[in-house]
PDB file of N, CA and C in Angstrom:
ATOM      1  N   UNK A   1       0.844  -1.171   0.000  1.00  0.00           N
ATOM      2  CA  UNK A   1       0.000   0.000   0.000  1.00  0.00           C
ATOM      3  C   UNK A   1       0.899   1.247   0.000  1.00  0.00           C
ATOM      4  N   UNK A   2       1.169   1.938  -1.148  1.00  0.00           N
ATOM      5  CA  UNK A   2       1.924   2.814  -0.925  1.00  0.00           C
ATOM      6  C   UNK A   2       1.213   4.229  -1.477  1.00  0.00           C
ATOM      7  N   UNK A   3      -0.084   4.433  -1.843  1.00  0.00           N
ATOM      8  CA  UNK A   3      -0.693   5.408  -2.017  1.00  0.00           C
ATOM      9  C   UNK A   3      -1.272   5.890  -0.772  1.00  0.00           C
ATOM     10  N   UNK A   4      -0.841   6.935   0.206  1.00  0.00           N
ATOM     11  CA  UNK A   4      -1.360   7.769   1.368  1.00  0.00           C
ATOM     12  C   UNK A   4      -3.156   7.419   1.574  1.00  0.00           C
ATOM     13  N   UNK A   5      -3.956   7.719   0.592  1.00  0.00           N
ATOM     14  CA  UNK A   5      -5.293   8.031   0.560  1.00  0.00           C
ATOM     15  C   UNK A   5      -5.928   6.195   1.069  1.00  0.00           C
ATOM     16  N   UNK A   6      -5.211   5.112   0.309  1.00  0.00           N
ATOM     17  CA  UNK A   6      -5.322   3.890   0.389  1.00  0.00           C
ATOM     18  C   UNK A   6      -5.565   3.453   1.946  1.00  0.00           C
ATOM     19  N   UNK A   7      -4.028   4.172   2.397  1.00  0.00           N
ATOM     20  CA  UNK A   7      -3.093   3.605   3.580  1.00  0.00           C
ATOM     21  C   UNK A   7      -4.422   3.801   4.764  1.00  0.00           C
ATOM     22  N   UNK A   8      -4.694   5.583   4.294  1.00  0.00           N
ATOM     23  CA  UNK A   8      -5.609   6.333   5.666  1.00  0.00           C
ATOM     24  C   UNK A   8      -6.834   5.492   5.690  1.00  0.00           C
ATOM     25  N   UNK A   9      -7.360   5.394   4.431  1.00  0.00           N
ATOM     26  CA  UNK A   9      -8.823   4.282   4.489  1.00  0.00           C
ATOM     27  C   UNK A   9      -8.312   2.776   5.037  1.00  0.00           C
ATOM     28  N   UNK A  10      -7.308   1.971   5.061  1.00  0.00           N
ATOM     29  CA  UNK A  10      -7.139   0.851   5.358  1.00  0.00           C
ATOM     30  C   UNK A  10      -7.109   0.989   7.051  1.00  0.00           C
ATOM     31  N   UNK A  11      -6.253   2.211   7.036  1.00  0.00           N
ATOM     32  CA  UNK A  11      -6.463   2.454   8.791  1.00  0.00           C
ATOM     33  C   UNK A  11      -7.889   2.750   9.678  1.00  0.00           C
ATOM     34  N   UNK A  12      -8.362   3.004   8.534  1.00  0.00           N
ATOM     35  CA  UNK A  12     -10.064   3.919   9.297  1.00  0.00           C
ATOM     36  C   UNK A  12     -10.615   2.707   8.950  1.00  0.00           C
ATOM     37  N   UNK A  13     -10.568   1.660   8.017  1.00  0.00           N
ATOM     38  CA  UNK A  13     -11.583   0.485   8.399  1.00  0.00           C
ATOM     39  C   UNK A  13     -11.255  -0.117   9.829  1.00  0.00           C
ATOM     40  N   UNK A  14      -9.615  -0.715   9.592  1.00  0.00           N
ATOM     41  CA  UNK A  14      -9.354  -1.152  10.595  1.00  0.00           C
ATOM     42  C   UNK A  14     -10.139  -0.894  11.980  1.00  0.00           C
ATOM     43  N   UNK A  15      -9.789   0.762  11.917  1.00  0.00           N
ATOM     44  CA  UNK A  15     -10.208   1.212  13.864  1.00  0.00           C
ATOM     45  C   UNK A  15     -11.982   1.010  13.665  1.00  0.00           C
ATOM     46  N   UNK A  16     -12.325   1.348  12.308  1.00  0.00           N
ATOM     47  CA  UNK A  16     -13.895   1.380  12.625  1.00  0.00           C
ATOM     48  C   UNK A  16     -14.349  -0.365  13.291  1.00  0.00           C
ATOM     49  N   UNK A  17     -13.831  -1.162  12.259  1.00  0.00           N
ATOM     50  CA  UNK A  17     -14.091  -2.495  12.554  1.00  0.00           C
ATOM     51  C   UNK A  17     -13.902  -3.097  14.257  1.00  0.00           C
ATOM     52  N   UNK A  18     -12.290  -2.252  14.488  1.00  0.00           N
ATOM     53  CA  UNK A  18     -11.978  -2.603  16.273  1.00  0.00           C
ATOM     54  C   UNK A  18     -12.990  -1.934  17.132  1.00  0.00           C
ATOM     55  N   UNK A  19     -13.554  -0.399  16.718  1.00  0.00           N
ATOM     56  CA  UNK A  19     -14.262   0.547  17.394  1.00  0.00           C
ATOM     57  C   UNK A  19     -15.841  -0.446  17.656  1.00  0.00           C
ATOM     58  N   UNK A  20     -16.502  -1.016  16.388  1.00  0.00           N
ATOM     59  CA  UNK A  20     -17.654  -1.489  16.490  1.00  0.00           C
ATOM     60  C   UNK A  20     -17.524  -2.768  17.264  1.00  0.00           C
ATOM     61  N   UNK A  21     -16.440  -3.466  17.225  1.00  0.00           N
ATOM     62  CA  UNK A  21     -16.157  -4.983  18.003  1.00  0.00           C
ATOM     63  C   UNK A  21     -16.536  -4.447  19.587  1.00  0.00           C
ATOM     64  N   UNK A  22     -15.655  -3.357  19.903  1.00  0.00           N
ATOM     65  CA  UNK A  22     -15.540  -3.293  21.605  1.00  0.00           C
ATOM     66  C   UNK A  22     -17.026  -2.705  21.644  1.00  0.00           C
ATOM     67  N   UNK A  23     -17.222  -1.562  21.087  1.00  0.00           N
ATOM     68  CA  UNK A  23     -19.053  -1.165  21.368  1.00  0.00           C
ATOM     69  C   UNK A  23     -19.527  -2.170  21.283  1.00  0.00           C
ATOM     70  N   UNK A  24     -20.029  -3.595  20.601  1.00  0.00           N
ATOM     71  CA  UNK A  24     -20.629  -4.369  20.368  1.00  0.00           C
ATOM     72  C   UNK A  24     -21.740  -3.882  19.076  1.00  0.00           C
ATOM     73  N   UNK A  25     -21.220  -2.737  18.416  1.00  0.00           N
ATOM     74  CA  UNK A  25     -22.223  -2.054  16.784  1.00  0.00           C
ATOM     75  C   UNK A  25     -21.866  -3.466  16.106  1.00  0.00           C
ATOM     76  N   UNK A  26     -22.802  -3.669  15.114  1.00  0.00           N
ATOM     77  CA  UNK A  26     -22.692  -3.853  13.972  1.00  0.00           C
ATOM     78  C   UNK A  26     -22.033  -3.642  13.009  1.00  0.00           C
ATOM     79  N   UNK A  27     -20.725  -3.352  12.363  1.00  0.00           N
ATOM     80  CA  UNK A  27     -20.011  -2.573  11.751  1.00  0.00           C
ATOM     81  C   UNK A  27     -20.816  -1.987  10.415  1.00  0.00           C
ATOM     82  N   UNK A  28     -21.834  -3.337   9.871  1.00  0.00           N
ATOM     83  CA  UNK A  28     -23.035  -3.106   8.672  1.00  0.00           C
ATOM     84  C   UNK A  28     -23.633  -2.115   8.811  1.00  0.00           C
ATOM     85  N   UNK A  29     -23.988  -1.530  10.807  1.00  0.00           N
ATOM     86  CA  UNK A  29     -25.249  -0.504  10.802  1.00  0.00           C
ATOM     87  C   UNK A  29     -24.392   0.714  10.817  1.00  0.00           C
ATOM     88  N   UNK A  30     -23.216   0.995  10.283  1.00  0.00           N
ATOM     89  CA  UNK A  30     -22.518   2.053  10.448  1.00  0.00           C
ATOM     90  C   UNK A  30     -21.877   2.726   8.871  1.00  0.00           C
ATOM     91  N   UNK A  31     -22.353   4.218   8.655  1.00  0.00           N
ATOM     92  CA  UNK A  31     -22.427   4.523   7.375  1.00  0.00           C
ATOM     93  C   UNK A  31     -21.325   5.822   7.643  1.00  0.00           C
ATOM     94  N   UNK A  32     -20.071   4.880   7.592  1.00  0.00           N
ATOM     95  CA  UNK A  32     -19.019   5.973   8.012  1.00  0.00           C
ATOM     96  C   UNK A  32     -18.793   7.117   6.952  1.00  0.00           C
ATOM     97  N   UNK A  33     -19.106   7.049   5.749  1.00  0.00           N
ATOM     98  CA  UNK A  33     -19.210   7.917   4.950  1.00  0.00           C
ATOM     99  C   UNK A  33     -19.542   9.192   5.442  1.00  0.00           C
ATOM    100  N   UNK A  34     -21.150   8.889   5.454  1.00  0.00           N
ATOM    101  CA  UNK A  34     -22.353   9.899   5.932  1.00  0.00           C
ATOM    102  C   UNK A  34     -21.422  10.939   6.686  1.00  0.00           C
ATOM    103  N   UNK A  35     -20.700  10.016   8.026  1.00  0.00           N
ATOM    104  CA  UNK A  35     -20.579  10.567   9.164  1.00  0.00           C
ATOM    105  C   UNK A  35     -19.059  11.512   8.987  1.00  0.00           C
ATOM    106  N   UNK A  36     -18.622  11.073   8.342  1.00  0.00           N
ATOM    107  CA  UNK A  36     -17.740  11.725   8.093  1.00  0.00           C
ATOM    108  C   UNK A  36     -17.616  12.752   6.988  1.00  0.00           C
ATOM    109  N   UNK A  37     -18.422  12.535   6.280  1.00  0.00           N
ATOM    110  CA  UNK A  37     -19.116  13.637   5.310  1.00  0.00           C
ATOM    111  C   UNK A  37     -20.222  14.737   6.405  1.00  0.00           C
ATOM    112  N   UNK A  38     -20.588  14.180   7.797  1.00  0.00           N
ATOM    113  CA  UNK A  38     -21.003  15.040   8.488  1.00  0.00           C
ATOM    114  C   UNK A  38     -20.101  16.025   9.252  1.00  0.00           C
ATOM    115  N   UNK A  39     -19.369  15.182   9.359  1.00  0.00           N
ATOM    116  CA  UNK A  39     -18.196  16.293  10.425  1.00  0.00           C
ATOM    117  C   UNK A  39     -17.462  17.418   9.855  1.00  0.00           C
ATOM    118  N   UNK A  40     -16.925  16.571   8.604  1.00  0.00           N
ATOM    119  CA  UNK A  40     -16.389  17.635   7.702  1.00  0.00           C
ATOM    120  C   UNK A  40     -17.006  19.238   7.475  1.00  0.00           C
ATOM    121  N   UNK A  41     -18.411  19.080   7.377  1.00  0.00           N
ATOM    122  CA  UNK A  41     -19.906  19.953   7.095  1.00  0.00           C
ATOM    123  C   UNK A  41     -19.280  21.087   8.508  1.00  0.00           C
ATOM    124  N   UNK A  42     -19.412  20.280   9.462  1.00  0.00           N
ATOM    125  CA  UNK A  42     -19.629  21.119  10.399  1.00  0.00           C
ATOM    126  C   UNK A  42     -18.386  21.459  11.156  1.00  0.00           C
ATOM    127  N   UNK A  43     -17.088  21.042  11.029  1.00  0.00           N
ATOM    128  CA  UNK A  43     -16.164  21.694  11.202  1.00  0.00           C
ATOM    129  C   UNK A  43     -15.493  22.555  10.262  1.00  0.00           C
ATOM    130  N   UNK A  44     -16.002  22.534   9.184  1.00  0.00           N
ATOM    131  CA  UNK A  44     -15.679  24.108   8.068  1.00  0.00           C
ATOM    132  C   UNK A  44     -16.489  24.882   8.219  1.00  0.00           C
ATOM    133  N   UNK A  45     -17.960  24.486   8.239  1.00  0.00           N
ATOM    134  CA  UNK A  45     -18.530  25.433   8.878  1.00  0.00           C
ATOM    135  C   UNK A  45     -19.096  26.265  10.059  1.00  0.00           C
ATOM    136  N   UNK A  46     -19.000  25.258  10.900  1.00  0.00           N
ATOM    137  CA  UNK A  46     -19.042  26.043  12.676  1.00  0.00           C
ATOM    138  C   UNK A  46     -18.190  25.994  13.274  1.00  0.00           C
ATOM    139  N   UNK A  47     -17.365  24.876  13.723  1.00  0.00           N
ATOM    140  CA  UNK A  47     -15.915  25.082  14.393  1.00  0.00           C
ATOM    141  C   UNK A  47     -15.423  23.330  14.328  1.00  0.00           C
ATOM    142  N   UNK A  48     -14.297  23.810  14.254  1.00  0.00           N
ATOM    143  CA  UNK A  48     -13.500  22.100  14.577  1.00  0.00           C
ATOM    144  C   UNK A  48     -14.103  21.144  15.588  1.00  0.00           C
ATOM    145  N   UNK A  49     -13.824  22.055  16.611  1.00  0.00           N
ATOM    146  CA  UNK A  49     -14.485  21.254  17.917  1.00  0.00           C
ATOM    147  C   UNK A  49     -15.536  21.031  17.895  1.00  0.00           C
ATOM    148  N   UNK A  50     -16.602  21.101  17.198  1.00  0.00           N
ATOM    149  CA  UNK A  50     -18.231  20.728  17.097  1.00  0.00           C
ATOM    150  C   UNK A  50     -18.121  20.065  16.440  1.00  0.00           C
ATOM    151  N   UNK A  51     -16.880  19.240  15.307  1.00  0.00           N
ATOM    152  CA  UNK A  51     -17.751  18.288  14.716  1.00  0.00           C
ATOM    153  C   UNK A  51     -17.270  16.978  15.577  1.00  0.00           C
ATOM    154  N   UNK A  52     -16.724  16.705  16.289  1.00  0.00           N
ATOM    155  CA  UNK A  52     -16.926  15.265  17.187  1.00  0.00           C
ATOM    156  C   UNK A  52     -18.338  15.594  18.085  1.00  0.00           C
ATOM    157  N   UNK A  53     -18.289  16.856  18.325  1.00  0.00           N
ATOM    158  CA  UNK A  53     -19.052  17.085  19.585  1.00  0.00           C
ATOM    159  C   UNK A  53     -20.486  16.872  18.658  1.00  0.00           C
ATOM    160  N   UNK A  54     -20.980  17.304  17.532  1.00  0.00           N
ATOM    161  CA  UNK A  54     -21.529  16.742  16.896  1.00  0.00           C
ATOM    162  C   UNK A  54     -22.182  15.148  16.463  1.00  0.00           C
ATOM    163  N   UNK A  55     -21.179  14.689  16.088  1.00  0.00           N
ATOM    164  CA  UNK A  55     -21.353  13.091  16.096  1.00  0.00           C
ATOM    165  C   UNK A  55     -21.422  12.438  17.281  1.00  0.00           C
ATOM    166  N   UNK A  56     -21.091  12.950  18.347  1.00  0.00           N
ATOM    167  CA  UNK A  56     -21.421  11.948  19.944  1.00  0.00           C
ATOM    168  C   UNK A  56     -22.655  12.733  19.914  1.00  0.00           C
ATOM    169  N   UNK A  57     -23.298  13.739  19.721  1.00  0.00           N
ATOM    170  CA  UNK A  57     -24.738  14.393  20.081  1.00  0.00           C
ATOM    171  C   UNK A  57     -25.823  12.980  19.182  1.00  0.00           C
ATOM    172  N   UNK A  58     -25.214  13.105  17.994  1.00  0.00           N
ATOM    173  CA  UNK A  58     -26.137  12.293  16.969  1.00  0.00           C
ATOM    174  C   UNK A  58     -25.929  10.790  17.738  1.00  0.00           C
ATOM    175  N   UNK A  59     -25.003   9.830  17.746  1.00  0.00           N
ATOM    176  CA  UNK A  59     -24.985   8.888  18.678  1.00  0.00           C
ATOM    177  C   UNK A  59     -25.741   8.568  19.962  1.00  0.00           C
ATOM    178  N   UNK A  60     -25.434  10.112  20.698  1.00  0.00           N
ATOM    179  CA  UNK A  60     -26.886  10.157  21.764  1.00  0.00           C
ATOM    180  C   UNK A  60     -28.218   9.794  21.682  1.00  0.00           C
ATOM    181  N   UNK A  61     -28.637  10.965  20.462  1.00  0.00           N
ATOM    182  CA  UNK A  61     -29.954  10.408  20.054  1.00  0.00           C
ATOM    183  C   UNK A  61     -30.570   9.176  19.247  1.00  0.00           C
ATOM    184  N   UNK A  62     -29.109   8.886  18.424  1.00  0.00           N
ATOM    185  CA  UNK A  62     -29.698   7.196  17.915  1.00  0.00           C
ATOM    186  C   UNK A  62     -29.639   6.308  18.773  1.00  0.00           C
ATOM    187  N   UNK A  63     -28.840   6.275  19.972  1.00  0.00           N
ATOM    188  CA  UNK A  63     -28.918   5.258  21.007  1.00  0.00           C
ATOM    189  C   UNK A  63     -30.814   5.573  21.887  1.00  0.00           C
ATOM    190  N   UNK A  64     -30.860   6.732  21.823  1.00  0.00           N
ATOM    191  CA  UNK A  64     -32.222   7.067  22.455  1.00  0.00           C
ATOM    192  C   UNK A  64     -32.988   6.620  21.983  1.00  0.00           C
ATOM    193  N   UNK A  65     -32.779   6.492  20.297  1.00  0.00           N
ATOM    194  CA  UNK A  65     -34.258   6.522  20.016  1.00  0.00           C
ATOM    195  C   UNK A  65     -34.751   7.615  19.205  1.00  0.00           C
ATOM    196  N   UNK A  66     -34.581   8.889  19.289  1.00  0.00           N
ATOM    197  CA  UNK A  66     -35.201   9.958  18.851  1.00  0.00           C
ATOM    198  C   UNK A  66     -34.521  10.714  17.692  1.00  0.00           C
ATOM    199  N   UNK A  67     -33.329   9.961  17.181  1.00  0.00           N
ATOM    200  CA  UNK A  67     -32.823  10.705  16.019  1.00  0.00           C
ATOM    201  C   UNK A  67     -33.739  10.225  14.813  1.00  0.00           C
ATOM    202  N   UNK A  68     -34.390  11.048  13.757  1.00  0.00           N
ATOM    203  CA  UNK A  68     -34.960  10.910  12.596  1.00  0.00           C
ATOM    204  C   UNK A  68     -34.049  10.251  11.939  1.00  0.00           C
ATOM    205  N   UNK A  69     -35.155   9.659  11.230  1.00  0.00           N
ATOM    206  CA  UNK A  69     -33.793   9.070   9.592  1.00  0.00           C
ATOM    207  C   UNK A  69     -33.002   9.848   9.185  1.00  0.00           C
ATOM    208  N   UNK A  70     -33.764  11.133   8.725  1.00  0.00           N
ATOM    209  CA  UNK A  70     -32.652  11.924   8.151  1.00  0.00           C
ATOM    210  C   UNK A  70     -32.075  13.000   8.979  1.00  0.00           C
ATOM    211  N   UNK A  71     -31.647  12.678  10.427  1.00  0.00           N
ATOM    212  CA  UNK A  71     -30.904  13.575  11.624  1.00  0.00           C
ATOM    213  C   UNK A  71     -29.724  13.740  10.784  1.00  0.00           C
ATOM    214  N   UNK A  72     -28.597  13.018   9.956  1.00  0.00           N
ATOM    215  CA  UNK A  72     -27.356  13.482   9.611  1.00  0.00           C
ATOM    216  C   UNK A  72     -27.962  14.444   8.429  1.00  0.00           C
ATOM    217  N   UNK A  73     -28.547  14.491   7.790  1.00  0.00           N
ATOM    218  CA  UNK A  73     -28.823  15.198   6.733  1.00  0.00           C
ATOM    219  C   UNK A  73     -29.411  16.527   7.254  1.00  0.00           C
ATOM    220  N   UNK A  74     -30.331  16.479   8.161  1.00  0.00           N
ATOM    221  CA  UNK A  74     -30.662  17.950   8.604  1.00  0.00           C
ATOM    222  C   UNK A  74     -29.605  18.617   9.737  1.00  0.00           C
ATOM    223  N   UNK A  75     -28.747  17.723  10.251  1.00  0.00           N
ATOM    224  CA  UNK A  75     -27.461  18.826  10.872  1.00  0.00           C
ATOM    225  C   UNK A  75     -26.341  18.946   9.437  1.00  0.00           C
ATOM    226  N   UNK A  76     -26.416  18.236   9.170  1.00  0.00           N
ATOM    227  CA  UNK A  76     -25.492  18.780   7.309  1.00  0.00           C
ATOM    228  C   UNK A  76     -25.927  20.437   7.102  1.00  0.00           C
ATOM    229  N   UNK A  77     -27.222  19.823   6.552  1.00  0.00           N
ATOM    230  CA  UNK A  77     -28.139  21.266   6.466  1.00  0.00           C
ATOM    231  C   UNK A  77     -27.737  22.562   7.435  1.00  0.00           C
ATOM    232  N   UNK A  78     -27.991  22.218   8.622  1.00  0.00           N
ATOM    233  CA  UNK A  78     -27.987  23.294   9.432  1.00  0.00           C
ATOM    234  C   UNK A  78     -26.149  24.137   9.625  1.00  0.00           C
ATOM    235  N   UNK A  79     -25.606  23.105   9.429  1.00  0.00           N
ATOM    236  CA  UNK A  79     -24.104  23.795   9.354  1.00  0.00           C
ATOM    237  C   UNK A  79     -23.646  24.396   8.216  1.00  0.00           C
ATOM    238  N   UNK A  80     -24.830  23.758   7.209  1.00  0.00           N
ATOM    239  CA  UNK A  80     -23.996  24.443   6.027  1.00  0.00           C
ATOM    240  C   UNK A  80     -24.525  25.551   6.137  1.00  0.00           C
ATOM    241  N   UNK A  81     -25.625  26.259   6.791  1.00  0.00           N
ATOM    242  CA  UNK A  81     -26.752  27.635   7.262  1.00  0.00           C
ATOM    243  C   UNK A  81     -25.619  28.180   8.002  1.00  0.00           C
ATOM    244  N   UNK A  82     -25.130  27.700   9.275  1.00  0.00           N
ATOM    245  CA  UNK A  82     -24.612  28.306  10.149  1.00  0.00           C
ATOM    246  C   UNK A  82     -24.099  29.232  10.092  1.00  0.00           C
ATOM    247  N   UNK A  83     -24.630  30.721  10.531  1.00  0.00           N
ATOM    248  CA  UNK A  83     -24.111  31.865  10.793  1.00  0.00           C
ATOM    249  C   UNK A  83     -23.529  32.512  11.991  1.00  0.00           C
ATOM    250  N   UNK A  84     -22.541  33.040  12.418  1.00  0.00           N
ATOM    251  CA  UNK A  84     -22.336  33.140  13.633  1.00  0.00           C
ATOM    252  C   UNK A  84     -22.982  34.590  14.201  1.00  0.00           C
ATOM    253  N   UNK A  85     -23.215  34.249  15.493  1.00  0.00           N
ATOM    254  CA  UNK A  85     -24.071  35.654  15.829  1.00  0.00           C
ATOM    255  C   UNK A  85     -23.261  36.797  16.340  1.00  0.00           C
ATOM    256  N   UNK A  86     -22.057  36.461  16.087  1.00  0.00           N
ATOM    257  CA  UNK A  86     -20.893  37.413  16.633  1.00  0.00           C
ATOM    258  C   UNK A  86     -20.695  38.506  15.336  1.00  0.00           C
ATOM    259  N   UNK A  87     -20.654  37.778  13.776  1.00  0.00           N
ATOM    260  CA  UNK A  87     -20.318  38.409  12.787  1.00  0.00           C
ATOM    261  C   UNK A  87     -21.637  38.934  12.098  1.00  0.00           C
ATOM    262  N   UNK A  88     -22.948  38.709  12.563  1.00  0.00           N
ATOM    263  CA  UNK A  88     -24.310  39.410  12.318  1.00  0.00           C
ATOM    264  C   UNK A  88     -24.249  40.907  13.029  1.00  0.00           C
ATOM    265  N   UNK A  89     -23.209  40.802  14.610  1.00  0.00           N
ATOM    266  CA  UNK A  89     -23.771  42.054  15.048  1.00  0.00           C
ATOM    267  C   UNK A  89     -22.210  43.136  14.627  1.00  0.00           C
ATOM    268  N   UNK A  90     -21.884  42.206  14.243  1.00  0.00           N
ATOM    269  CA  UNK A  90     -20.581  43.417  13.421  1.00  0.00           C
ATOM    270  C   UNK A  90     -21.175  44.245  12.044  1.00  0.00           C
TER     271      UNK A  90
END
């Protein structure tokens, strides 16, 4: 494996596969894409630190129960909106 892009995906299955073993997930019920196509969303557009803090929020609510089908798609949405209220009152 000597292409970088290869290497990083062989590593991110890996940990996803170890990550879902110790949780006891499914590795099938996990659409790492999405989720990482979510974080991305929301750490360019609201801050770095919100997008983990993000994905453990969404985790919260799918473990609850109360995340909609399309919960990653409407916080996508909402970050790609995100305005800050600091640069509205400038």
């Amino acid at each position: 494996m000597t292409d970088p892009e290869e290497a990083r995906m062989h590593v991110l299955n890996e940990w996803t596969a170890l990550a879902c073993k110790e949780l006891g997930i499914d590795p099938a019920q996990v659409d790492r894409d999405k989720i990482l196509d979510l974080t991305k969303e929301v750490a360019h557009n609201v801050a770095r630190p919100a997008a983990p803090l993000t994905a453990y929020l969404l985790g919260l609510a799918q473990g609850a129960g109360t995340a909609s089908e399309d919960a990653v798609a409407r916080l996508v949405e909402l970050a790609q909106k995100w305005e800050r209220t600091s640069e509205k009152a400038d």
